[in-house]
C-alpha atoms as a PDB file:
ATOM      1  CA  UNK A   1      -6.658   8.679 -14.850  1.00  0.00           C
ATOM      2  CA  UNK A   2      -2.775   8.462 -14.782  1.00  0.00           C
ATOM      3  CA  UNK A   3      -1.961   5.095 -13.014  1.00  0.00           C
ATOM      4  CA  UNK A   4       1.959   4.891 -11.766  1.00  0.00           C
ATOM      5  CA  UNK A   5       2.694   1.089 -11.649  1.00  0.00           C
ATOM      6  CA  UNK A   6       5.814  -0.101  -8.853  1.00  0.00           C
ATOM      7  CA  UNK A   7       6.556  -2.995 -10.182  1.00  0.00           C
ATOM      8  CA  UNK A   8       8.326  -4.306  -6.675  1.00  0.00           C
ATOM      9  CA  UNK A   9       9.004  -7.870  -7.726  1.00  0.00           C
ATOM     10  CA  UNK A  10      12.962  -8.848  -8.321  1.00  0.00           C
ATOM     11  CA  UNK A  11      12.377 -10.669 -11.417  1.00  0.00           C
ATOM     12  CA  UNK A  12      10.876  -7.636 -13.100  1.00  0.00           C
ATOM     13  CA  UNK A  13       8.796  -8.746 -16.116  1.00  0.00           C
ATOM     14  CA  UNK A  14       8.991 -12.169 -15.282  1.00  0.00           C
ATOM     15  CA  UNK A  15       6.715 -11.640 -11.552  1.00  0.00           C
ATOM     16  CA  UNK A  16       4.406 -14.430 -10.901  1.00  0.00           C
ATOM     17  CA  UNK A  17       2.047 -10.836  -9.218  1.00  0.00           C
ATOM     18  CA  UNK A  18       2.843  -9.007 -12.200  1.00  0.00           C
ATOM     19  CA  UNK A  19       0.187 -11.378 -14.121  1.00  0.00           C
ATOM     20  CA  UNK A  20      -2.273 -10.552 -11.576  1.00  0.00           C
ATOM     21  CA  UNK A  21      -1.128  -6.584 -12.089  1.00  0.00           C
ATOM     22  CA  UNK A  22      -1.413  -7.037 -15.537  1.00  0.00           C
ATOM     23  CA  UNK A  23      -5.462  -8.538 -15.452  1.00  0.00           C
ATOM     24  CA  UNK A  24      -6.342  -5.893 -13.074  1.00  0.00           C
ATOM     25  CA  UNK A  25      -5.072  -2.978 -15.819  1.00  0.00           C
ATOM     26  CA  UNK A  26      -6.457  -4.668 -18.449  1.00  0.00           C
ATOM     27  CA  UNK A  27      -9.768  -4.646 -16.196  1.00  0.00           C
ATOM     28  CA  UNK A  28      -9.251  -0.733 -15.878  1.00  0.00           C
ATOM     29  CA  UNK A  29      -8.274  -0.144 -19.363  1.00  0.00           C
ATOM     30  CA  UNK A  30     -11.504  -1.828 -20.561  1.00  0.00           C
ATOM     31  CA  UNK A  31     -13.762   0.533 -18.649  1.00  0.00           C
ATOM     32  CA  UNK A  32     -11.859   3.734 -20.229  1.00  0.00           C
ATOM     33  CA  UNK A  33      -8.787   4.924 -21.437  1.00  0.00           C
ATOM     34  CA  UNK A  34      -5.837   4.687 -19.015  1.00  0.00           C
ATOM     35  CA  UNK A  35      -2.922   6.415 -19.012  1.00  0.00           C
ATOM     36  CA  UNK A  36      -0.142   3.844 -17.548  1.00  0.00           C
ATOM     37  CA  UNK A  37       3.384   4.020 -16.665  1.00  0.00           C
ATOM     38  CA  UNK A  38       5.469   1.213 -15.147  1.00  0.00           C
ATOM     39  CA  UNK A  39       8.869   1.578 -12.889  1.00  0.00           C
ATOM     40  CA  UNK A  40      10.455  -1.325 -12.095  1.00  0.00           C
ATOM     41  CA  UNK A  41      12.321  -1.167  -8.819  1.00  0.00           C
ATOM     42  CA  UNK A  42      15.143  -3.463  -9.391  1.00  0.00           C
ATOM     43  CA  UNK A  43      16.461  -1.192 -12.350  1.00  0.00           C
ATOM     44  CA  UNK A  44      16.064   1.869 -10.531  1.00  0.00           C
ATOM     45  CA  UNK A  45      19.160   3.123  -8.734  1.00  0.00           C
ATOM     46  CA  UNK A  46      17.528   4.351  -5.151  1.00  0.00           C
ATOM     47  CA  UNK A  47      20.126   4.907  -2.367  1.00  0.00           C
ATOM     48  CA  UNK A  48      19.183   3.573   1.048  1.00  0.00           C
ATOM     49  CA  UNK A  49      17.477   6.682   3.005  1.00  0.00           C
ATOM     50  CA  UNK A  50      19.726   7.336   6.136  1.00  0.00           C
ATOM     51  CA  UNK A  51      16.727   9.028   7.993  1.00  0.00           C
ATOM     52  CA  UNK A  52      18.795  12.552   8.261  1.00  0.00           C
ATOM     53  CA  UNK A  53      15.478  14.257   7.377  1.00  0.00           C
ATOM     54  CA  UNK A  54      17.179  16.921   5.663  1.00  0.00           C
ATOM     55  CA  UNK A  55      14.525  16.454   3.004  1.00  0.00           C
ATOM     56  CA  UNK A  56      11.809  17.460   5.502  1.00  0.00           C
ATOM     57  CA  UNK A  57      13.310  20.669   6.580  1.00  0.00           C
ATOM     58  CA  UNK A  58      14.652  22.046   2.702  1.00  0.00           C
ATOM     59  CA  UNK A  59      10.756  21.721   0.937  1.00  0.00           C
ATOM     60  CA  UNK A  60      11.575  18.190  -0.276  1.00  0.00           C
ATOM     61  CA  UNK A  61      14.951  18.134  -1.576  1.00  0.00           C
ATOM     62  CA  UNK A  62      16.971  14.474  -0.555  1.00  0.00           C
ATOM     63  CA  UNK A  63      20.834  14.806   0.038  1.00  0.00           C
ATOM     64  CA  UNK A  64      21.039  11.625  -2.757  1.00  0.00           C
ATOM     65  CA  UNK A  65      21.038  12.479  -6.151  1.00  0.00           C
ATOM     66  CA  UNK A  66      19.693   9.387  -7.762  1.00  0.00           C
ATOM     67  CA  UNK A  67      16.642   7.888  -9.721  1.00  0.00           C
ATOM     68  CA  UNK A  68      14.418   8.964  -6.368  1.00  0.00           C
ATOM     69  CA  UNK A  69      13.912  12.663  -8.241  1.00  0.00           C
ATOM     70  CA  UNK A  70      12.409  11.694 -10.652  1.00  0.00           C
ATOM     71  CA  UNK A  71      10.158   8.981  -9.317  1.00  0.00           C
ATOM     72  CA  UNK A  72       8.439  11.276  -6.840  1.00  0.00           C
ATOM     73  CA  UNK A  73       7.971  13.863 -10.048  1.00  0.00           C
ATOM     74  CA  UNK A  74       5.903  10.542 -10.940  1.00  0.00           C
ATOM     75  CA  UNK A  75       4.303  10.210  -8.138  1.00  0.00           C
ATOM     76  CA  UNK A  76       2.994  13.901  -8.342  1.00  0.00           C
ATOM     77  CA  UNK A  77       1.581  13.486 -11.568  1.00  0.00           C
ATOM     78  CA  UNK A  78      -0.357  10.487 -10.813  1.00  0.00           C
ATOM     79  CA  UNK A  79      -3.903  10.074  -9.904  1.00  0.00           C
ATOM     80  CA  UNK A  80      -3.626   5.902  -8.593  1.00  0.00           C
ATOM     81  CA  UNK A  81      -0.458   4.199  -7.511  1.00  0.00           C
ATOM     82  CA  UNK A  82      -0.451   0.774  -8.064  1.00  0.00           C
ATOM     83  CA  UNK A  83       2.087  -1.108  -5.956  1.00  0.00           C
ATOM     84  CA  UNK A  84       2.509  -4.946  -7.167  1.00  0.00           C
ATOM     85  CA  UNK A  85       5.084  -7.343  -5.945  1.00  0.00           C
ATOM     86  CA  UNK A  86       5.580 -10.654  -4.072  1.00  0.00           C
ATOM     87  CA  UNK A  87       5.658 -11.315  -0.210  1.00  0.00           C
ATOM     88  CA  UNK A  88       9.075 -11.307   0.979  1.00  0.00           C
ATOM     89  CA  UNK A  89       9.442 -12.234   4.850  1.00  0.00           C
ATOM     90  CA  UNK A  90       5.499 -10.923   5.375  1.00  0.00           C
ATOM     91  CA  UNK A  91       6.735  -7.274   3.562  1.00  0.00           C
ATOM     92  CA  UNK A  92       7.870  -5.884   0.511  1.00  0.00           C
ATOM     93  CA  UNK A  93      11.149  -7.336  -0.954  1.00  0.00           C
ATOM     94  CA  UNK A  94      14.247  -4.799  -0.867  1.00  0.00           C
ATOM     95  CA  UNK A  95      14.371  -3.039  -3.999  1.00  0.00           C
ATOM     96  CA  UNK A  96      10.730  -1.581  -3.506  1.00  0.00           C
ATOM     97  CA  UNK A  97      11.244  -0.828   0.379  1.00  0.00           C
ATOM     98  CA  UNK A  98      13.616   1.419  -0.433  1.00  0.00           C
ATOM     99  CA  UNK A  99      11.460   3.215  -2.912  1.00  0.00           C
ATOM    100  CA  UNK A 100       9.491   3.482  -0.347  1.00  0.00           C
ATOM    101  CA  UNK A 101      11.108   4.915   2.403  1.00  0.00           C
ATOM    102  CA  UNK A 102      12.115   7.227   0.464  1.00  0.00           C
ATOM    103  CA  UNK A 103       9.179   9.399  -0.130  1.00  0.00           C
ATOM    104  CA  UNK A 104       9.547  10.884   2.978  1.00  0.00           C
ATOM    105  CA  UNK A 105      10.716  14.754   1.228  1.00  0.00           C
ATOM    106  CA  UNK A 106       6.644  14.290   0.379  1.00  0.00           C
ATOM    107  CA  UNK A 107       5.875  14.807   3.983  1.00  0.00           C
ATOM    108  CA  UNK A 108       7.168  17.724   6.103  1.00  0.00           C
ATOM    109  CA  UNK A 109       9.046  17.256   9.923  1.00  0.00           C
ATOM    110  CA  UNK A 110       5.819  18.679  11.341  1.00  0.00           C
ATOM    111  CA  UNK A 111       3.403  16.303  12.952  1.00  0.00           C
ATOM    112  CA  UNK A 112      -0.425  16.427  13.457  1.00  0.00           C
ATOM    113  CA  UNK A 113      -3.128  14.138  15.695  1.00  0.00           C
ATOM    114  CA  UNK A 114      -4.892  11.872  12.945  1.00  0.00           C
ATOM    115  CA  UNK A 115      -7.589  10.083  14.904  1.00  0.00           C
ATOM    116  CA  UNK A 116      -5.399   8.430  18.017  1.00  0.00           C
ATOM    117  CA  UNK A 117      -2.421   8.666  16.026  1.00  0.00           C
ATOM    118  CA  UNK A 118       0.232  11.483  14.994  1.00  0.00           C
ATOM    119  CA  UNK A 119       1.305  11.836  11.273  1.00  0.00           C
ATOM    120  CA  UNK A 120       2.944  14.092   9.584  1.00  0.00           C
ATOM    121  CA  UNK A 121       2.395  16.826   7.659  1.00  0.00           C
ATOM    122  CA  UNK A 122       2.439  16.533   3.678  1.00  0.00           C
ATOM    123  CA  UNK A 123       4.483  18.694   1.646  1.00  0.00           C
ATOM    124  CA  UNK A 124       1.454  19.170  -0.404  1.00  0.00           C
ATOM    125  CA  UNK A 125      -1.874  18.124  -0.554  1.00  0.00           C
ATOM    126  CA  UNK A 126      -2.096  14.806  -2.066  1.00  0.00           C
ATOM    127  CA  UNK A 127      -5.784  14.252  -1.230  1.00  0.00           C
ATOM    128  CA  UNK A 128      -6.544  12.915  -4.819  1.00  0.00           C
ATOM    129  CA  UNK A 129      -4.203   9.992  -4.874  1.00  0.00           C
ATOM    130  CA  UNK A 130      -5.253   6.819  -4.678  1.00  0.00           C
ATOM    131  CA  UNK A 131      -3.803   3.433  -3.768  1.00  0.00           C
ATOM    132  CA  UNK A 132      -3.943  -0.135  -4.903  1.00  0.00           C
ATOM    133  CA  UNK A 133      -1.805  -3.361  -3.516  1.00  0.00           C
ATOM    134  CA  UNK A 134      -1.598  -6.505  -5.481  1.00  0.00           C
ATOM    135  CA  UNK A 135       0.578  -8.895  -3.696  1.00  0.00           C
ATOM    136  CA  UNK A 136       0.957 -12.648  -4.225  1.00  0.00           C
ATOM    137  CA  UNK A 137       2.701 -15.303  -2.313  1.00  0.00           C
ATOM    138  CA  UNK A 138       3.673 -18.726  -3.026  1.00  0.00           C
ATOM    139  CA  UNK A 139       1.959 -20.399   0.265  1.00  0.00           C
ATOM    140  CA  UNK A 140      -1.303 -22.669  -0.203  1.00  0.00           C
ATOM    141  CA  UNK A 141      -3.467 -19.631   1.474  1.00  0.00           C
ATOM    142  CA  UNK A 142      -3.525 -16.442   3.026  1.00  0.00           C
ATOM    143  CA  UNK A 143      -3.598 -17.013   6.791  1.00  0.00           C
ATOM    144  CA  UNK A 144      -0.877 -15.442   8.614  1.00  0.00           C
ATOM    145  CA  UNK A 145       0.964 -14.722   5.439  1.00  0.00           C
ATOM    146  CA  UNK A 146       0.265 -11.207   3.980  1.00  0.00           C
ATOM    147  CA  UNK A 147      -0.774  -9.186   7.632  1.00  0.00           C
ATOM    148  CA  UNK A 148       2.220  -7.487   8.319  1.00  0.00           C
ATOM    149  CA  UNK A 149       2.250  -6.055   4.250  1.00  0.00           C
ATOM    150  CA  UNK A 150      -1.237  -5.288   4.965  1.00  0.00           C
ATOM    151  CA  UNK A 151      -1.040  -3.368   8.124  1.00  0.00           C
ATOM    152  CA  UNK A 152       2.317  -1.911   6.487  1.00  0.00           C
ATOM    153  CA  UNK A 153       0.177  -0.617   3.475  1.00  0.00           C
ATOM    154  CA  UNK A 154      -2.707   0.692   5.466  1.00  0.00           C
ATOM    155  CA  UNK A 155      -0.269   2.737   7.800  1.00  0.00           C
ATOM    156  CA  UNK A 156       1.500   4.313   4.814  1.00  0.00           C
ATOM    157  CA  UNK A 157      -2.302   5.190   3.329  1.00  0.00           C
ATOM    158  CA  UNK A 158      -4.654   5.912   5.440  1.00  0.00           C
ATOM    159  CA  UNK A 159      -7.335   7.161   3.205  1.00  0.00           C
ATOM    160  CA  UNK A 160      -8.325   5.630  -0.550  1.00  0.00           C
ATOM    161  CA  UNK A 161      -6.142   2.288   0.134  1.00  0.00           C
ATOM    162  CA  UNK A 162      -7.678  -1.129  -2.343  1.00  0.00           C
ATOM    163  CA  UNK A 163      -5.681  -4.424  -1.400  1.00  0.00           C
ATOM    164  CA  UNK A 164      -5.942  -7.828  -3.370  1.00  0.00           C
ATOM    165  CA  UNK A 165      -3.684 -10.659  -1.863  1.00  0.00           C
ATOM    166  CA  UNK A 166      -3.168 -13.796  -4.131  1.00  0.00           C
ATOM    167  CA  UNK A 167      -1.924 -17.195  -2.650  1.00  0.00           C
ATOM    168  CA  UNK A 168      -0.576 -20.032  -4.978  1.00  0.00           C
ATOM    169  CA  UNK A 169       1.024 -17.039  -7.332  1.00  0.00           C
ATOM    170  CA  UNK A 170       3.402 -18.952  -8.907  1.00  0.00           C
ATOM    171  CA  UNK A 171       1.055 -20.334 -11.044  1.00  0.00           C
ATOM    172  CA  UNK A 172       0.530 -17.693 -12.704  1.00  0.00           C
ATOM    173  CA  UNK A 173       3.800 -18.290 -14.813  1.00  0.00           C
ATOM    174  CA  UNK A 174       2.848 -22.116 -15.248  1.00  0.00           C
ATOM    175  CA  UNK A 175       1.639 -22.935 -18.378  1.00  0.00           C
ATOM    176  CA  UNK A 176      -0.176 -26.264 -17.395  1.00  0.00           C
ATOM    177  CA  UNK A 177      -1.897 -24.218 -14.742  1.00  0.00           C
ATOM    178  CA  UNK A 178      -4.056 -22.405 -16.884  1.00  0.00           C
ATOM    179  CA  UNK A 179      -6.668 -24.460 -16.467  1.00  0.00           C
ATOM    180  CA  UNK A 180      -7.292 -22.714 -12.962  1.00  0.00           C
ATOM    181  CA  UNK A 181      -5.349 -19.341 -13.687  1.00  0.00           C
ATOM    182  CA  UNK A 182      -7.084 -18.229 -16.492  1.00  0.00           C
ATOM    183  CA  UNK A 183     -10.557 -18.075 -14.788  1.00  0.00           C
ATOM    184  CA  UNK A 184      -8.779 -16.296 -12.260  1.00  0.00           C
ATOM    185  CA  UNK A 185      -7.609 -13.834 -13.606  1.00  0.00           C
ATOM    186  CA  UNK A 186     -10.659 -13.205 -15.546  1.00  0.00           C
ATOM    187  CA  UNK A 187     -11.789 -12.308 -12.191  1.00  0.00           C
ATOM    188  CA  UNK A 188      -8.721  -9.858 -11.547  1.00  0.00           C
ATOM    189  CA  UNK A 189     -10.222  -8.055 -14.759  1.00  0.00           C
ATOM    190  CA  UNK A 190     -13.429  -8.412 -13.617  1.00  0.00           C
ATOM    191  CA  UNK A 191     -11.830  -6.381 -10.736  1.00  0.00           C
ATOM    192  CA  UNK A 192     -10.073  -3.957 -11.945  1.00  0.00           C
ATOM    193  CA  UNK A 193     -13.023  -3.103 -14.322  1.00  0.00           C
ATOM    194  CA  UNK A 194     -15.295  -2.580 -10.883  1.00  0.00           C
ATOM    195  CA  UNK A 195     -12.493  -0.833  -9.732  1.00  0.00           C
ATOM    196  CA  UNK A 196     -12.398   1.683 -12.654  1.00  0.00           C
ATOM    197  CA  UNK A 197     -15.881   2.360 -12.682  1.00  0.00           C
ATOM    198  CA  UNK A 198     -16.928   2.893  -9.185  1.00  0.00           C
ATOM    199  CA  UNK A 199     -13.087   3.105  -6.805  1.00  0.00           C
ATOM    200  CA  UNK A 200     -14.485  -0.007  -5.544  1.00  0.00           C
ATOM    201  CA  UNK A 201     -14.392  -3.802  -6.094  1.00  0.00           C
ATOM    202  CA  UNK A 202     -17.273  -6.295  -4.356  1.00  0.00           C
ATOM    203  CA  UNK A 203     -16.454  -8.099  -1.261  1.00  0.00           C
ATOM    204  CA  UNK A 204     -17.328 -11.128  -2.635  1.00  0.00           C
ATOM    205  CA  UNK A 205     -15.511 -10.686  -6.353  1.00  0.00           C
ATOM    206  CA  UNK A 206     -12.844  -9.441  -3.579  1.00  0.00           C
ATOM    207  CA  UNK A 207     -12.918 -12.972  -1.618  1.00  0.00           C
ATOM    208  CA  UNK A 208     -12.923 -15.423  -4.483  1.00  0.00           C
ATOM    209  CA  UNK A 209      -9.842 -13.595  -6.008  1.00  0.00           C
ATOM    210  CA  UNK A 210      -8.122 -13.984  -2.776  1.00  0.00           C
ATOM    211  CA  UNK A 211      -9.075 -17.828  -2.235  1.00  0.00           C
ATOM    212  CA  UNK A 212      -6.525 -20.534  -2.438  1.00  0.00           C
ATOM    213  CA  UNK A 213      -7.271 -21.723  -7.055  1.00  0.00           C
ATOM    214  CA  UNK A 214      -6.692 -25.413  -5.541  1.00  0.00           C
ATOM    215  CA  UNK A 215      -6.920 -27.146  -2.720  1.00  0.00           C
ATOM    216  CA  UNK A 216      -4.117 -26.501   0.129  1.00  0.00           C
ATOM    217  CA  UNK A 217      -3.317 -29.786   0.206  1.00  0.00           C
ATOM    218  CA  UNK A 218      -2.918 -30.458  -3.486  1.00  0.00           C
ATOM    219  CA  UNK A 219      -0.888 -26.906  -3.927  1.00  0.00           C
ATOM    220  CA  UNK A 220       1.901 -27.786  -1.263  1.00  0.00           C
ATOM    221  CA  UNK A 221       2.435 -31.410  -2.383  1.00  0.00           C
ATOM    222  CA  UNK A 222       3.564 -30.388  -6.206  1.00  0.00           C
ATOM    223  CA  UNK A 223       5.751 -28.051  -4.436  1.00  0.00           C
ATOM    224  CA  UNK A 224       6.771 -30.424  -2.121  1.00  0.00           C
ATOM    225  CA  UNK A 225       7.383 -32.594  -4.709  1.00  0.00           C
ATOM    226  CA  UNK A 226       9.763 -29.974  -6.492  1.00  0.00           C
ATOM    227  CA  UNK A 227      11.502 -29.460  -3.445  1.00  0.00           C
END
């Protein structure tokens, strides 16, 4: 399986999610041999798409001659994309948005009725990708925090979509947390084993990984306390 990794977080290696990412490979890796490769959205150079939709009408080709080529020869090539990054104002944070909305020359300007909504047409047929989100946030849980990224995801990938939303992600990168991280993340692997094996993870593997590591109350006072 080739796995294409967006790594959408600004602080590139340093990502509080990109621990989480990291678990869940490491999961995957440990029930076969992987092939993974990472791009890092803050060092790619992706222009802004101006929605001309030239690139929908000339088989794919984007007026902007940038890093975007090559990324969607990525894309192409891979079997599971893998988007991790942090919540930024309930979405994706900038540099990976734009990555984003620029896969558009995979579609074509032709539209068809998908259930009670229209879509459009792929340039090709990319029925054998599939789709993971791993997105953490810094708030003490997960209520009315990560919807709109989740709705966001779902729309762009309708079929063969996997989310896992973390709250309390910074601690990932703190190392007197590991006391409740580590088991965590043991789960993530536990997870992305599960996932490897059978394109699935359990609900209830699913809901513990997603649970708040302490409680709500404790979480926002040490931050409120670093405020």
């Amino acid at each position: 399986m080739k796995i294409l990794v967006f790594n959408g977080s600004p602080k590139g290696e340093k990502s509080d999610t990109l621990c989480i990412t990291r678990a869940f490979l490491a999961g995957m890796e440990a029930a076969g041999a992987q092939e993974v490769k990472a791009i890092t959205a803050v060092d790619q150079h992706v222009e802004y798409c101006t929605g001309c939709f030239a690139c929908m009408h000339n088989g794919g080709v984007c007026i902007h001659d940038d890093d975007m080529k090559g990324i969607l020869e990525e894309i192409l090539k891979s079997d599971l994309l893998l988007f991790s990054f942090p919540l930024y104002c309930y979405g994706m944070p900038a540099p990976l948005k734009a990555i984003v909305d620029r896969i558009l020359p995979l579609s074509k300007m032709t539209m068809e009725k998908v259930g009670d909504r229209y879509e459009h047409v792929g340039q090709a047929d990319y029925s054998h990708l599939r789709y993971v989100m791993i997105c953490g946030c810094g708030f003490p849980n997960s209520r009315r925090n990560f919807e709109p990224a989740v709705a966001q995801f779902k729309l762009l990938f309708p079929e063969g979509h996997t989310i896992i939303t973390v709250p309390e992600s910074p601690m990932f990168n703190v190392p007197e947390a590991a006391v409740v991280t580590k088991p965590r993340l043991a789960l993530v692997q536990e997870a992305g084993r599960q996932y490897a094996e059978t394109g699935r993870i359990d609900d209830g593997l699913l809901a513990a990984i997603c649970s708040p590591m302490i409680p709500e109350e404790q979480y926002a006072a040490i931050v409120n306390g670093q405020a």
